[in-house]
Each structure stands twice: as C-alpha cells, then as structure tokens.
N, C-alpha and C. Protein backbone atom coordinates (compact mmCIF):
# COMPACT_ATOMS: atom_id res chain seq x y z
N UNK A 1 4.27 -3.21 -9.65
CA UNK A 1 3.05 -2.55 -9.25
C UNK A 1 3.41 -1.12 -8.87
N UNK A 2 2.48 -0.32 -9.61
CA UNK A 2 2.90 0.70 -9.36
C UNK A 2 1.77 1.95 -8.57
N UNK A 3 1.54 2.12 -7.21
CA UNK A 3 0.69 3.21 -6.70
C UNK A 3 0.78 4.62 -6.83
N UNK A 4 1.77 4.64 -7.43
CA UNK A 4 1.91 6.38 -7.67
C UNK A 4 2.47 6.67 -6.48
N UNK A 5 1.48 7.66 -5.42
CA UNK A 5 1.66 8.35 -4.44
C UNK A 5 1.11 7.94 -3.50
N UNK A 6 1.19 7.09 -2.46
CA UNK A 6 0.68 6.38 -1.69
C UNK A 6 0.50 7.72 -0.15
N UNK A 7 -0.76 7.73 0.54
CA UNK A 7 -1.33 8.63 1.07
C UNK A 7 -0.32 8.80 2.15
N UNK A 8 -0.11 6.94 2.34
CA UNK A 8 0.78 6.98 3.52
C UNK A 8 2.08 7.54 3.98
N UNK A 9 2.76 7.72 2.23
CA UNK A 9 3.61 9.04 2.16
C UNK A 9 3.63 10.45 2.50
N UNK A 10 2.35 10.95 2.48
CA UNK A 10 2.21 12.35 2.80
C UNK A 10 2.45 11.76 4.47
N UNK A 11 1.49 11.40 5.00
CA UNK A 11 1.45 11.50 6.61
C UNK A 11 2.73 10.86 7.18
N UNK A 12 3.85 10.25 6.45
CA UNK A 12 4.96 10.12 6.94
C UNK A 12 5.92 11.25 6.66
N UNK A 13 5.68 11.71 5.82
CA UNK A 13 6.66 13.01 5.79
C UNK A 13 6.10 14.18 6.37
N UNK A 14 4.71 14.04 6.97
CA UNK A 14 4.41 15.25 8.00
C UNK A 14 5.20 14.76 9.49
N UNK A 15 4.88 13.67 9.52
CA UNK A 15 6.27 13.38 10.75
C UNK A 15 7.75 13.46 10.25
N UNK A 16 7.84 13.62 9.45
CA UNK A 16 9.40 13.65 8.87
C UNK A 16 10.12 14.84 9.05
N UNK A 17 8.91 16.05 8.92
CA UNK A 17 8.99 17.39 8.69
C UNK A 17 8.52 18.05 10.45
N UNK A 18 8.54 17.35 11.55
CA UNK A 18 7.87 17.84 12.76
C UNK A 18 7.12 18.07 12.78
N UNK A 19 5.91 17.40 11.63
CA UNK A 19 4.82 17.76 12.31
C UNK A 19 4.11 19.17 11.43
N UNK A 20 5.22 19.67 10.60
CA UNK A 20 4.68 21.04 10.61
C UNK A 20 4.33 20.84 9.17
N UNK A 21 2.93 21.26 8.80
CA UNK A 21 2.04 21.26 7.64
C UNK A 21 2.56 22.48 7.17
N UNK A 22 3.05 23.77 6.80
CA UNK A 22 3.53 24.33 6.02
C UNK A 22 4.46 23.84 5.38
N UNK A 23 5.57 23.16 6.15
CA UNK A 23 6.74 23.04 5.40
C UNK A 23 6.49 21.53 4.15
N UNK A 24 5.16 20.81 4.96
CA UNK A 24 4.93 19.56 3.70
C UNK A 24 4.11 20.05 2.54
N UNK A 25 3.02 21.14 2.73
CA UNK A 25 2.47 21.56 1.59
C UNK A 25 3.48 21.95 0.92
N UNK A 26 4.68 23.04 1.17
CA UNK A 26 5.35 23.56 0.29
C UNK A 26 6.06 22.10 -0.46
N UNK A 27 6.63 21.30 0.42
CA UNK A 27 6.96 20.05 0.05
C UNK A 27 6.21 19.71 -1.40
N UNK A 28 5.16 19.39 -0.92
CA UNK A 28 4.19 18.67 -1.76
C UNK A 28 3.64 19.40 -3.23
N UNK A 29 3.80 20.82 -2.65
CA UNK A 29 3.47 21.47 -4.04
C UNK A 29 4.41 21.39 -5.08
N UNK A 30 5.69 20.96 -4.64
CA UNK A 30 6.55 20.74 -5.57
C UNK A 30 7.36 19.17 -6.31
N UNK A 31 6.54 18.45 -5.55
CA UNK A 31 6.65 16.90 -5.39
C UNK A 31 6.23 16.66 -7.07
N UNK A 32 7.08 16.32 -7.87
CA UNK A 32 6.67 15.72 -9.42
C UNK A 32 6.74 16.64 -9.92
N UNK A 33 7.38 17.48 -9.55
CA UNK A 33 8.04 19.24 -10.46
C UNK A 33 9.38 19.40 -10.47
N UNK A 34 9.93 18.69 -9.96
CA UNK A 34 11.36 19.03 -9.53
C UNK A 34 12.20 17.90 -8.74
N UNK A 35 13.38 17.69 -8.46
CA UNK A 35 13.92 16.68 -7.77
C UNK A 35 14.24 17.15 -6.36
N UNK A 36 13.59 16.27 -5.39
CA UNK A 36 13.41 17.03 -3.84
C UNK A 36 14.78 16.02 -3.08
N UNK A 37 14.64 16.37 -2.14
CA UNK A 37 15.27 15.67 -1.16
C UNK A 37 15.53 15.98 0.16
N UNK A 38 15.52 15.45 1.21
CA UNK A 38 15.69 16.07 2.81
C UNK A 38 16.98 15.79 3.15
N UNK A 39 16.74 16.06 4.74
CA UNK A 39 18.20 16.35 4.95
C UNK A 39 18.93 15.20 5.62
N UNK A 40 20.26 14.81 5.94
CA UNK A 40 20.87 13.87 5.97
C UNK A 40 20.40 13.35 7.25
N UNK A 41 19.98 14.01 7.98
CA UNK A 41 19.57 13.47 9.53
C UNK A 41 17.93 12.90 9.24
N UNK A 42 17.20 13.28 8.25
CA UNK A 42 15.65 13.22 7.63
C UNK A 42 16.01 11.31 7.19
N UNK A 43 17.04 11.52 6.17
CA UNK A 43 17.00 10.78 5.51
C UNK A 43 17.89 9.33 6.48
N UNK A 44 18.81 9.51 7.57
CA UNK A 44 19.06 8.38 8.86
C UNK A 44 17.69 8.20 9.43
N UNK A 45 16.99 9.08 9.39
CA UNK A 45 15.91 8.60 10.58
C UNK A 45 14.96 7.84 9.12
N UNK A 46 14.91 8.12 8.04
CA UNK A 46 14.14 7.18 7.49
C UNK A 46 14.39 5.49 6.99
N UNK A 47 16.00 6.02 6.79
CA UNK A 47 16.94 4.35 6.70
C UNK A 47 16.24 3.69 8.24
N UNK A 48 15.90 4.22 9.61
CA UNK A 48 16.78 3.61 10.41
C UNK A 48 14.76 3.02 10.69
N UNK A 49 13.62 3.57 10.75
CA UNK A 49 12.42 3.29 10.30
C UNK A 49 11.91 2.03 9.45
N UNK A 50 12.79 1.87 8.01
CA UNK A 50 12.25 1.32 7.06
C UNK A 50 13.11 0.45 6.23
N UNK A 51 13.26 -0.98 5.78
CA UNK A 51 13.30 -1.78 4.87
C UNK A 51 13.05 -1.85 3.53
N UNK A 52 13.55 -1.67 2.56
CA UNK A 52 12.71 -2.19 1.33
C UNK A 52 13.54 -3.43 0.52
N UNK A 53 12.44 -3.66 -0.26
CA UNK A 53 12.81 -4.54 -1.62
C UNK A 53 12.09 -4.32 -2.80
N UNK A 54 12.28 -4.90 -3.90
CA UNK A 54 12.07 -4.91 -4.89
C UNK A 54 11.38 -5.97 -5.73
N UNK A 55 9.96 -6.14 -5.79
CA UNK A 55 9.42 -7.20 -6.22
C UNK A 55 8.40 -7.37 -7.28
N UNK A 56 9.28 -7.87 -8.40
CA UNK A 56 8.21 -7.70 -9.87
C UNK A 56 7.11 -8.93 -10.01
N UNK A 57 6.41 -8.55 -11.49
CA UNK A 57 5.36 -9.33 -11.47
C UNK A 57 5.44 -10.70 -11.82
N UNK A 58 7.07 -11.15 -11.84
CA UNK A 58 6.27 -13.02 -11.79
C UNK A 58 6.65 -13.61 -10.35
N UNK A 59 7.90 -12.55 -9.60
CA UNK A 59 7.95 -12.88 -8.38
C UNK A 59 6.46 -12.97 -7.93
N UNK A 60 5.63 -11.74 -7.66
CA UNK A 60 4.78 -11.64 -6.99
C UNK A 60 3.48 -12.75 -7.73
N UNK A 61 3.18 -12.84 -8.63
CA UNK A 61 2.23 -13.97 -8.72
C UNK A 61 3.02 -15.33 -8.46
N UNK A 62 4.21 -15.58 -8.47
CA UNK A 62 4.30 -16.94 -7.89
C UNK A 62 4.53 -16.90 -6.30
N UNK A 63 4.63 -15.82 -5.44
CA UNK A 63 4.16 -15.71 -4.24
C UNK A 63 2.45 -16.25 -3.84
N UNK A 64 1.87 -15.71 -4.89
CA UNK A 64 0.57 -15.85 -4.86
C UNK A 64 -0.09 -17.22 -4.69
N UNK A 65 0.74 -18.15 -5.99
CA UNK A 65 0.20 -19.21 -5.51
C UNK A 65 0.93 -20.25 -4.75
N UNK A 66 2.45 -19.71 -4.31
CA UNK A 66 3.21 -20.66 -3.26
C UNK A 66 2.26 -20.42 -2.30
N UNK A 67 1.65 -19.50 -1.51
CA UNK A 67 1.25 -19.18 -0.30
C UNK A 67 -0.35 -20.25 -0.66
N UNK A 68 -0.75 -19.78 -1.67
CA UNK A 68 -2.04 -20.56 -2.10
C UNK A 68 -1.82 -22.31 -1.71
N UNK A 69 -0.58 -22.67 -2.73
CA UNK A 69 -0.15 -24.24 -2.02
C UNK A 69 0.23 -24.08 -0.76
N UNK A 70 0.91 -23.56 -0.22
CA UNK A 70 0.97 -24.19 0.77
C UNK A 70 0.53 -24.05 2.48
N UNK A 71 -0.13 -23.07 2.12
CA UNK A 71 -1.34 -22.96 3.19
C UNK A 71 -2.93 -22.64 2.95
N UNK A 72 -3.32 -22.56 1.51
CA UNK A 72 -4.67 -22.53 1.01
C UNK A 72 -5.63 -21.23 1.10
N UNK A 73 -4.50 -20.12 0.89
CA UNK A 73 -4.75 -18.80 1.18
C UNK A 73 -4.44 -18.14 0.76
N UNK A 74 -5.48 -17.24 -0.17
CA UNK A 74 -5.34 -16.74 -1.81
C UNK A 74 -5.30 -14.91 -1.23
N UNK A 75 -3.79 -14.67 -1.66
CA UNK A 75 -3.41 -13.51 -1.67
C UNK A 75 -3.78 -12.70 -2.91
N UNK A 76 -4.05 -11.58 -2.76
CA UNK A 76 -4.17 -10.11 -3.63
C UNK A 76 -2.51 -9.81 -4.27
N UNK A 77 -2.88 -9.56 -5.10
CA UNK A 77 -1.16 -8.84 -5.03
C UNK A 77 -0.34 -8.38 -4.50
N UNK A 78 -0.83 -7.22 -3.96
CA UNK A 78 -0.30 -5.65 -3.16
C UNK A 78 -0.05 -7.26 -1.74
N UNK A 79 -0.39 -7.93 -0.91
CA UNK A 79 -0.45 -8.48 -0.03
C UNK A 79 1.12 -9.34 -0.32
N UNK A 80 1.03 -9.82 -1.79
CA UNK A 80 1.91 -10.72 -2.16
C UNK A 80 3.23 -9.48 -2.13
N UNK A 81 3.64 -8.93 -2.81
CA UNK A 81 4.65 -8.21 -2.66
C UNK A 81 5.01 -7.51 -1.26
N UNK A 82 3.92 -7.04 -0.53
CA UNK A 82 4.46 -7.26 1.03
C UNK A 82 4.95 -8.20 1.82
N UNK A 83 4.59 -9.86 1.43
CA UNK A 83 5.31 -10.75 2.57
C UNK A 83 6.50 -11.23 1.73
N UNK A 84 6.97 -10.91 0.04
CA UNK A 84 8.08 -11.19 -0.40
C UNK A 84 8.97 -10.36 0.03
N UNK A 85 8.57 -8.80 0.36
CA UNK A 85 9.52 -7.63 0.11
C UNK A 85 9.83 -8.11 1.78
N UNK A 86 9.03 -8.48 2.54
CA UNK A 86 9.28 -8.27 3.85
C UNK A 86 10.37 -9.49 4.06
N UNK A 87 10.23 -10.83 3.48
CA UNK A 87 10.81 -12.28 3.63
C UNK A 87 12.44 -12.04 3.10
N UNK A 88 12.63 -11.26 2.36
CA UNK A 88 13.92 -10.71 1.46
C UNK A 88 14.36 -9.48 2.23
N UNK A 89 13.80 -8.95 3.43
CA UNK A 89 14.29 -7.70 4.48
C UNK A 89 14.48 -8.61 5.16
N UNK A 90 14.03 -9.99 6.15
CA UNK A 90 14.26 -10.32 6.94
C UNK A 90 15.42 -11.26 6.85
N UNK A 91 16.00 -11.82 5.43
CA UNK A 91 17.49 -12.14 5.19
C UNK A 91 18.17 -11.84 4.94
N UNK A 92 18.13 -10.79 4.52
CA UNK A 92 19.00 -9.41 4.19
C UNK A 92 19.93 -9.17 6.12
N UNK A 93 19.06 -9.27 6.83
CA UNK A 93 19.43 -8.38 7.77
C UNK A 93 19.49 -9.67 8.74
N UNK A 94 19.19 -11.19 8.47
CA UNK A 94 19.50 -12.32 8.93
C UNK A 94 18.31 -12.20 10.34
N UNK A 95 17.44 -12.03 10.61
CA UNK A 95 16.14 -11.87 11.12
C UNK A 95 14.81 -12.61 11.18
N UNK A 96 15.78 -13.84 10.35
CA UNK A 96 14.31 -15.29 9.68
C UNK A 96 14.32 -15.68 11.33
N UNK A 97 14.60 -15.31 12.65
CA UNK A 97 13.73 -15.85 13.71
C UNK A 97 12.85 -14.81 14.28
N UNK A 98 12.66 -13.88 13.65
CA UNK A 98 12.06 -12.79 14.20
C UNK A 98 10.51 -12.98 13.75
N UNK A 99 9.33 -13.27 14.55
CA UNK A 99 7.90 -13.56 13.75
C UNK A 99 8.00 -12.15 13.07
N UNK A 100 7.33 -12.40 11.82
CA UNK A 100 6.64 -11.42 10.90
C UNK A 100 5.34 -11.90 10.63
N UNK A 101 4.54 -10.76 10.66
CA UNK A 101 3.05 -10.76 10.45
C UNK A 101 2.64 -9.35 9.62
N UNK A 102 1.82 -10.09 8.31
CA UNK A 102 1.70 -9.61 7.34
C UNK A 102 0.22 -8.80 7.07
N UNK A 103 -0.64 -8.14 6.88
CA UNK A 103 -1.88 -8.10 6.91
C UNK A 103 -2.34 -7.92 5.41
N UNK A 104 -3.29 -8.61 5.35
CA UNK A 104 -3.81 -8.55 3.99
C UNK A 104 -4.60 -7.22 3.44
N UNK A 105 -4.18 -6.73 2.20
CA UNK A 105 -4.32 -5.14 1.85
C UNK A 105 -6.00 -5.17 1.04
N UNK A 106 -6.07 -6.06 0.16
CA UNK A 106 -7.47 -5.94 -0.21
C UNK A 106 -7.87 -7.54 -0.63
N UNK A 107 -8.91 -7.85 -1.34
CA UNK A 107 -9.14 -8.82 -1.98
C UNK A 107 -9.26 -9.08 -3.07
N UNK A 108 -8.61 -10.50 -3.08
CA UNK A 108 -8.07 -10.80 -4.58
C UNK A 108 -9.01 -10.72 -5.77
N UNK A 109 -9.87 -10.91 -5.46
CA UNK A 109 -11.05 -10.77 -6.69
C UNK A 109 -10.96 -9.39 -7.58
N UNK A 110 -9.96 -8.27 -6.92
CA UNK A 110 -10.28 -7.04 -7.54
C UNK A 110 -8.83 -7.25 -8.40
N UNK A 111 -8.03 -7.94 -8.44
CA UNK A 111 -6.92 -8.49 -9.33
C UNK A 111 -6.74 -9.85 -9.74
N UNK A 112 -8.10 -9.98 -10.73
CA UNK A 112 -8.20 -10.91 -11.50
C UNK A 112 -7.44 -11.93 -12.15
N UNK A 113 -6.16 -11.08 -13.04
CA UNK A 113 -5.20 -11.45 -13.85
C UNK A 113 -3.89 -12.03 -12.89
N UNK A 114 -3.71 -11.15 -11.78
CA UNK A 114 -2.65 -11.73 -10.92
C UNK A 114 -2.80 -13.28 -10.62
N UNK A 115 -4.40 -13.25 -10.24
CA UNK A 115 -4.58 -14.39 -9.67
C UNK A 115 -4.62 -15.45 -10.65
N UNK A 116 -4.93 -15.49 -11.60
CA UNK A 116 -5.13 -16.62 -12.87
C UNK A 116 -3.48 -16.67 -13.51
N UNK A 117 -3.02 -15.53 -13.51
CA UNK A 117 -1.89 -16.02 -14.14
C UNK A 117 -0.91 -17.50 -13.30
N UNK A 118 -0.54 -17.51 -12.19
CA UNK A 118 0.02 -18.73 -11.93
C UNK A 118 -0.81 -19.89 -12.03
N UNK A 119 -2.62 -19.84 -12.53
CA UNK A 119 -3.14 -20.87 -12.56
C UNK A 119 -3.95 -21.53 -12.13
N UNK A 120 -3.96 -20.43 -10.96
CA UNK A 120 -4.87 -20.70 -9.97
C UNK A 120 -7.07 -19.87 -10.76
N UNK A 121 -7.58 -20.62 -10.02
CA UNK A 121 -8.80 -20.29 -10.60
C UNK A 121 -9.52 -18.90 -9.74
N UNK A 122 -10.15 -18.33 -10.96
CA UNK A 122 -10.58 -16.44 -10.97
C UNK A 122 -11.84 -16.59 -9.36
N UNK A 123 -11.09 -15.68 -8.91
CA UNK A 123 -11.60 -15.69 -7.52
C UNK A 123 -12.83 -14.96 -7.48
N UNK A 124 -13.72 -15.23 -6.31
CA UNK A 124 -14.99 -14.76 -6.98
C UNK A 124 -15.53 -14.07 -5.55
N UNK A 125 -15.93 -12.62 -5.86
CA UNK A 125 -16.07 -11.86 -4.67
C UNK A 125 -17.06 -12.55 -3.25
N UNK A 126 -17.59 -12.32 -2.28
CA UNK A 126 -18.10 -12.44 -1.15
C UNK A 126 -19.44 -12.03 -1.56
N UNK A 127 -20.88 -12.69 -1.57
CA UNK A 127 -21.71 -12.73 -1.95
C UNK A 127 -22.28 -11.47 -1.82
N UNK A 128 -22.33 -10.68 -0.54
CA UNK A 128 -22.96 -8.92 -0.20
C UNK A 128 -22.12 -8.15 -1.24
N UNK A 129 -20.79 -8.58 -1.95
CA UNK A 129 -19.95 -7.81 -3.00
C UNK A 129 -19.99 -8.36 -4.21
N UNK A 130 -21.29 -9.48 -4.88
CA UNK A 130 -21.20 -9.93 -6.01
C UNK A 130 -21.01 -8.89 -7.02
N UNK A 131 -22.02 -7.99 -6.99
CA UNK A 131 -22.44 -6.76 -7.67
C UNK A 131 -21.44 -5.71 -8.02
N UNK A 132 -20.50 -5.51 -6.99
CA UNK A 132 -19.47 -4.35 -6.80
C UNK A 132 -18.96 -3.52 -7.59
N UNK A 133 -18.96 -4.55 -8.95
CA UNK A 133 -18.22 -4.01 -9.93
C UNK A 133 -19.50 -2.98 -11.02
N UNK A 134 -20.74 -3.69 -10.76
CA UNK A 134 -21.71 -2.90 -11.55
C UNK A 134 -22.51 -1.56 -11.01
N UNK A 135 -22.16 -1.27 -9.66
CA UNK A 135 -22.18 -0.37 -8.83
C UNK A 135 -21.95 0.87 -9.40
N UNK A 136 -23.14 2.05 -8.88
CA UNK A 136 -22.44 3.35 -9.40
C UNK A 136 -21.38 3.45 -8.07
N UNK A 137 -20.23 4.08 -8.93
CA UNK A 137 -19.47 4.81 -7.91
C UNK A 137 -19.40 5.81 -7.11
N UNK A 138 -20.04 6.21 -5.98
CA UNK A 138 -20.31 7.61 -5.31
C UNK A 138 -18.54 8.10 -4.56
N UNK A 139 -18.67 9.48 -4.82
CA UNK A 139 -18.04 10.37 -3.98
C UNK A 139 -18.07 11.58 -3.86
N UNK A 140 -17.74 12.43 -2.89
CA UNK A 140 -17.62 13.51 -2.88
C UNK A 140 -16.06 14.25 -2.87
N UNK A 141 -16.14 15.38 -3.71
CA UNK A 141 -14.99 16.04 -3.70
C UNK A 141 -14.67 17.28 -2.70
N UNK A 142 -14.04 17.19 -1.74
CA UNK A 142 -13.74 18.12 -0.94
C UNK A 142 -12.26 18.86 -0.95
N UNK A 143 -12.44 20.22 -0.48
CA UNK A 143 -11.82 21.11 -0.16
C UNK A 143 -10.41 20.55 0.37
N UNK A 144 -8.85 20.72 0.68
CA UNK A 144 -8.47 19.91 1.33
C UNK A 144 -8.53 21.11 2.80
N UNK A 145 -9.44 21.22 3.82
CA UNK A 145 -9.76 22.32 4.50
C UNK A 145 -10.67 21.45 5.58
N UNK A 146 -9.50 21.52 7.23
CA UNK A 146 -10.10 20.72 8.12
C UNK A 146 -11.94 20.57 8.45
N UNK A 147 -12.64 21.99 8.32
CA UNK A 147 -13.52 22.12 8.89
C UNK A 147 -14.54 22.02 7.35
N UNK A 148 -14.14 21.49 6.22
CA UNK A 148 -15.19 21.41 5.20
C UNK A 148 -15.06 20.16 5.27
N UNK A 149 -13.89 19.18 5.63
CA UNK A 149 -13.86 17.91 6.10
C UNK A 149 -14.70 17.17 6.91
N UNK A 150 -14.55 17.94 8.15
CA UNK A 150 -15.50 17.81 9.35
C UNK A 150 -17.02 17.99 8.62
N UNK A 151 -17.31 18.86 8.41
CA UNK A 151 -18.89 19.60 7.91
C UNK A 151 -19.27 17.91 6.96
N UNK A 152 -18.64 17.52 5.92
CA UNK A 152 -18.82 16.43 5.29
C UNK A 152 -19.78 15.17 6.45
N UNK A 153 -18.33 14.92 7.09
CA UNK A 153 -18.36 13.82 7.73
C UNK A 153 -19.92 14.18 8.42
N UNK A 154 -19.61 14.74 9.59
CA UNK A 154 -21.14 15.46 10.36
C UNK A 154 -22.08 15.21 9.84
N UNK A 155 -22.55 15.69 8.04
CA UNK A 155 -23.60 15.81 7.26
C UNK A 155 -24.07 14.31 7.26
N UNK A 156 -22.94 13.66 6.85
CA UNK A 156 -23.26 11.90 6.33
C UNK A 156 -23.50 10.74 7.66
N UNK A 157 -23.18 11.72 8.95
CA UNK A 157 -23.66 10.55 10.42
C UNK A 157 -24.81 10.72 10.96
C-alpha cells in the first residue's frame, strides 16, 4: 500500500526541524526533486520515536480475515497493516507483554477487493453512507496561507 506523502509527515518534520516553517518549506520544496536527508542527531531522534515494518498485500489481507476469525471484526486495510507492522515491532524488540492498541483508520467498505480477497463477504457501508460513492464530491482549494485558511473555515461555521 502505497500513500505517497502522508500529511503526517510534513507535521513531523516541522517538529523535526524546531518547529521552524522556513526551514520545512525549503525542505519540502525540494522533497521528490532530489535525495534529502537530515542530520545524524535528526535522524537518532527519529530511530529513537519510531518502529517500522514491512507489510505486503497477502500478509495484510490475511490479517484481515485472521482478525475477522477470530474476533469477528472486519478490518480496512491501512488498519490491517498497522496491527501487523506493529505485532512484528513488538517481537522484534521482545515487547509481546506490553498492551498495544490499534485504532481503526477508515472503513472497510471503501476497500472492497482487500476485503473479498481472503473470502470474506463485500462489506456494505452504514446505511446514512449507502449513497457515498454516488455523491458529488465537494471541495475547496485553498491558498496554503494561515489567514485564507481561517477566512474558509469562519465562512463555512
């Protein structure tokens, strides 16, 4: 699964960077132009923060429906590769008594194929979201500029 650029990246590397929004725009303006990298004390404080693993797509649909058997609770994908990546950090580092708690990222109905592929049957949205998919899509495009942000928000409460 692949998100591209996950948002949560920018606002971790504005803490990465102190905080200081010049030095991440410049960051960022060059992010997928060039090969970046921070500095060795950037990059301890991010080892010492964060875990990962690595979890492809038949791992993660047979997460999907182990969790489905054996507690009757139909994970999304993105959800499934978080409690594998997390279950494979917590033996890695020998931590299986440590509770982990997982939160679920969206619902499965919007990843159809994940869910049918181990077998399990096509999940079917929450009745106020039957429609969802035939929905026009609204948005607005804004400035990235605190106070045209604000002005938005204001307009729409």
């Amino acid at each position: 699964m692949d998100i591209l650029v996950s948002s949560n990246f920018e606002r971790y590397l504005f803490d990465l960077f102190n905080r200081d929004g010049a030095v991440l725009a410049t960051f960022m303006s060059r992010f997928g132009k060039e090969t970046l990298s921070v500095s060795k004390k950037q990059w301890q404080s991010v080892k010492d923060c964060f875990d990962s693993a690595s979890v492809d797509d038949e791992v993660t649909c047979s997460i999907i429906a182990e969790v489905f058997d054996d507690h009757g609770k139909l994970l999304d994908p993105h959800t499934a590769v978080g409690l594998k990546a997390a279950r494979i950090c917590s033996e890695i580092k020998d931590n299986t008594e440590i509770p982990m708690i997982t939160l679920a990222t969206a619902h499965p109905a919007k990843f159809v194929e994940a869910i049918t592929a181990p077998g399990l049957d096509n999940p079917e949205l929450p009745q106020h979201l039957a429609d969802l998919f035939e929905r026009e899509e609204c948005y607005t495009v804004v400035a990235n500029d605190l106070s045209e942000v604000t002005d938005i928000i204001k307009a729409k409460v």
